[in-house]
C-alpha atoms as a PDB file:
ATOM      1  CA  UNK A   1      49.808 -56.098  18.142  1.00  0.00           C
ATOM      2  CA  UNK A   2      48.192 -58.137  21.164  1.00  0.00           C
ATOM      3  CA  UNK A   3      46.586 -56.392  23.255  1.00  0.00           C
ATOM      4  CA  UNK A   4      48.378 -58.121  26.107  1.00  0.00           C
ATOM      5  CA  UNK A   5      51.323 -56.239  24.744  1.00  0.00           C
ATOM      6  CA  UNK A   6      49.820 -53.104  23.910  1.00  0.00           C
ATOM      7  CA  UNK A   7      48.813 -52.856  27.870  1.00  0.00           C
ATOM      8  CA  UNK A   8      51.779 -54.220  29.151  1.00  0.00           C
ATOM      9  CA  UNK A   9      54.569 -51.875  29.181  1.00  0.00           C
ATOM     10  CA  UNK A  10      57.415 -54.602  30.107  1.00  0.00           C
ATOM     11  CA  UNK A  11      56.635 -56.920  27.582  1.00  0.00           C
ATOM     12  CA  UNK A  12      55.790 -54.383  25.159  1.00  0.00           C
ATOM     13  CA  UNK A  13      59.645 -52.817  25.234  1.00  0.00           C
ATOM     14  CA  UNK A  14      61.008 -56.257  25.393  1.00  0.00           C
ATOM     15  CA  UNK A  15      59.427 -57.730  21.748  1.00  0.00           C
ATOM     16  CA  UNK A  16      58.023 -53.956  20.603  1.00  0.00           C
ATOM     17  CA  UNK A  17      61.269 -51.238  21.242  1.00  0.00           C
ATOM     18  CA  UNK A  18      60.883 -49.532  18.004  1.00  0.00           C
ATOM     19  CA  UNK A  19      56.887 -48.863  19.051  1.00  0.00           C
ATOM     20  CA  UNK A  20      56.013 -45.323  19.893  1.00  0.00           C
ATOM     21  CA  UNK A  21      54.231 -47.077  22.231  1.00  0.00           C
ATOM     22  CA  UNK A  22      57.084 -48.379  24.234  1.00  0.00           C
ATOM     23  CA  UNK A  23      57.132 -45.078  26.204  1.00  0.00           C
ATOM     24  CA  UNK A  24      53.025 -45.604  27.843  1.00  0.00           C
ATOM     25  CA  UNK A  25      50.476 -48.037  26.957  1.00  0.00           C
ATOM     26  CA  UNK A  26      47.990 -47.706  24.115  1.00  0.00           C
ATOM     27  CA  UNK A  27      45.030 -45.890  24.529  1.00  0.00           C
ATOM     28  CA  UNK A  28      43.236 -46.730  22.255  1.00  0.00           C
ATOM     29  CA  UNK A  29      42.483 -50.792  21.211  1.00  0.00           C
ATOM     30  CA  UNK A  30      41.343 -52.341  17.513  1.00  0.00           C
ATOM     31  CA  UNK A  31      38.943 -55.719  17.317  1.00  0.00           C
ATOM     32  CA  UNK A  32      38.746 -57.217  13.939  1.00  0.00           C
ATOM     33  CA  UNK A  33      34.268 -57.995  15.092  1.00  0.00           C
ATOM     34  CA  UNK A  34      32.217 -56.271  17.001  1.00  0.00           C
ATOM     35  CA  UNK A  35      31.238 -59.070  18.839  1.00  0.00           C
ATOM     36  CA  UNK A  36      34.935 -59.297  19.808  1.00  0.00           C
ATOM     37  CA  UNK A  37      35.001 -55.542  20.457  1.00  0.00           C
ATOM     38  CA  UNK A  38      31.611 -55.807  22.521  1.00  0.00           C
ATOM     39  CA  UNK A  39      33.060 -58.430  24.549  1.00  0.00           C
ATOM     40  CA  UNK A  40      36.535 -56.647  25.675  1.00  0.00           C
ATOM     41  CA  UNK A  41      35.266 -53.366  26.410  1.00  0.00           C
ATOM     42  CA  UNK A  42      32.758 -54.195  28.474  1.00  0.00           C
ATOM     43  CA  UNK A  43      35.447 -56.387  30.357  1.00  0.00           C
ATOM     44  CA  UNK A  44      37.723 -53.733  30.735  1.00  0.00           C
ATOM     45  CA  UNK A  45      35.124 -51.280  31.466  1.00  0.00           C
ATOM     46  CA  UNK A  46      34.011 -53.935  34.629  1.00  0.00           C
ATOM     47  CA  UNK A  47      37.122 -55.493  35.376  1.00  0.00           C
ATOM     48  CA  UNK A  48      39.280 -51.979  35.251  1.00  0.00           C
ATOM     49  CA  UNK A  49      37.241 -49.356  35.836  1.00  0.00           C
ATOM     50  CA  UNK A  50      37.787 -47.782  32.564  1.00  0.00           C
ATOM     51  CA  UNK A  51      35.199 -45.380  30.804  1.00  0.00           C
ATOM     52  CA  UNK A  52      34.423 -47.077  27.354  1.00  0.00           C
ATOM     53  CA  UNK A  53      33.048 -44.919  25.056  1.00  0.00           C
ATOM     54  CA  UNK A  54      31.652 -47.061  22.073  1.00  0.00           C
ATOM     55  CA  UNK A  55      31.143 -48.988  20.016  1.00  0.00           C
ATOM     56  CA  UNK A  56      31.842 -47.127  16.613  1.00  0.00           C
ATOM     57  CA  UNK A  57      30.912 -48.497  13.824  1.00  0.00           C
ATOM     58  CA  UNK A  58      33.369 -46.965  10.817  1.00  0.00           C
ATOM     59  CA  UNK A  59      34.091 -47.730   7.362  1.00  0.00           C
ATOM     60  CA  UNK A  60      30.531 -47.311   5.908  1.00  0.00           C
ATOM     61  CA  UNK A  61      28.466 -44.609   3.620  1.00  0.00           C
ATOM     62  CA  UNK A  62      26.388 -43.294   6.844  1.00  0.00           C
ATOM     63  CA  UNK A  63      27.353 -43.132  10.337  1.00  0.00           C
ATOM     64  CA  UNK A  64      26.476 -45.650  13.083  1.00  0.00           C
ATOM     65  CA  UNK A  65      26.452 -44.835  17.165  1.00  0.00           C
ATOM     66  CA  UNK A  66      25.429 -47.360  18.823  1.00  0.00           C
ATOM     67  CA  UNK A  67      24.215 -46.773  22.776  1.00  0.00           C
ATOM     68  CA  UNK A  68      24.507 -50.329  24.656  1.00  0.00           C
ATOM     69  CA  UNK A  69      20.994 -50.912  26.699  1.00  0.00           C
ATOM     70  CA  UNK A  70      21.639 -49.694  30.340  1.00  0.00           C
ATOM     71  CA  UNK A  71      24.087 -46.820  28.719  1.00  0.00           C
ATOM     72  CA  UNK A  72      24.742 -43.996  31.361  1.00  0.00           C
ATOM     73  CA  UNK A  73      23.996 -40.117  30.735  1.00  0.00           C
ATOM     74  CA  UNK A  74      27.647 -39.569  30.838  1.00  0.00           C
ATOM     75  CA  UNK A  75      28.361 -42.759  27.971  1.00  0.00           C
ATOM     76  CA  UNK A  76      25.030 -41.013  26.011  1.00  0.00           C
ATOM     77  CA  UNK A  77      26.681 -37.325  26.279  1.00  0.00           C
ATOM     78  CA  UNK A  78      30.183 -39.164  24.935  1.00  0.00           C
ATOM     79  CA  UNK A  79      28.178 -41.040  22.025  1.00  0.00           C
ATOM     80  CA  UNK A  80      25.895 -38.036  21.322  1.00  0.00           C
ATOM     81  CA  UNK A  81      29.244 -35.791  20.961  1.00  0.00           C
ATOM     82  CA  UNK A  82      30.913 -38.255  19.011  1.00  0.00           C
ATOM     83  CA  UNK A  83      27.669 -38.345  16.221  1.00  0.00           C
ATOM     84  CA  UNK A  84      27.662 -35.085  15.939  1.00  0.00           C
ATOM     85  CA  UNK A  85      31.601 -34.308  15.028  1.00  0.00           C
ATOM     86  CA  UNK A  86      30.753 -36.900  13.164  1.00  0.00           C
ATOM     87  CA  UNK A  87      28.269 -35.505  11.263  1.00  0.00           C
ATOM     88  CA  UNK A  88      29.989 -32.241  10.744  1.00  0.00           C
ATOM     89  CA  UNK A  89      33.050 -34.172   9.254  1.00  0.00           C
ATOM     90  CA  UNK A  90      31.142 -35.524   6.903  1.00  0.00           C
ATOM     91  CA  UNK A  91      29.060 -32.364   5.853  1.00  0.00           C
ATOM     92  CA  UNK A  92      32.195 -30.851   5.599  1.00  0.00           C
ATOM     93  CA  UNK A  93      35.013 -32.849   4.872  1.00  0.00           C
ATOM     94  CA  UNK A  94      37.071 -31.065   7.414  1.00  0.00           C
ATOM     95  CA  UNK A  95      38.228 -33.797   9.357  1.00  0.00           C
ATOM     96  CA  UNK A  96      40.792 -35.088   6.767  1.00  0.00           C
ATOM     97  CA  UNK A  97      38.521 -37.386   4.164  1.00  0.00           C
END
């Protein structure tokens, strides 16, 4: 889905009705690059006043947090948190692996 859709409710209930999202828009938004995903976030972060907490890197053997240069104590807390449920997931396999 777009994410021009995903945000916007109207035209998300007019081509998406069936979407669980039709009730609130996503939360939660999916680039296909990083460089892509870099280049949103921080827009929306700027533009909307949003707290980004990212980027993620998943899909690989080891973990990857990545803290963007400038990062914030409150986006180092989020990232540091993040590693470390991260790290007991995979020590653990409790988080559905």
């Amino acid at each position: 889905m777009q994410a021009n859709f995903a945000l916007n409710n109207t035209l998300l209930r007019e081509n998406f009705p069936f979407s669980k999202l039709a009730d609130g828009p996503a939360n939660t938004l999916i680039f296909p690059y990083l460089t892509a995903g870099n280049i949103a976030y921080k827009l929306i972060q700027e533009l909307g006043g949003a707290e980004a907490i990212g980027p993620i890197l998943t899909g690989l053997d080891k973990s990857v947090h990545v803290l963007q240069m400038g990062s914030s104590v409150a986006e180092i807390v989020n990232m540091v948190t993040i590693a470390v449920i991260d790290a007991q997931c995979h020590d653990d396999k409790a988080c559905g692996d």
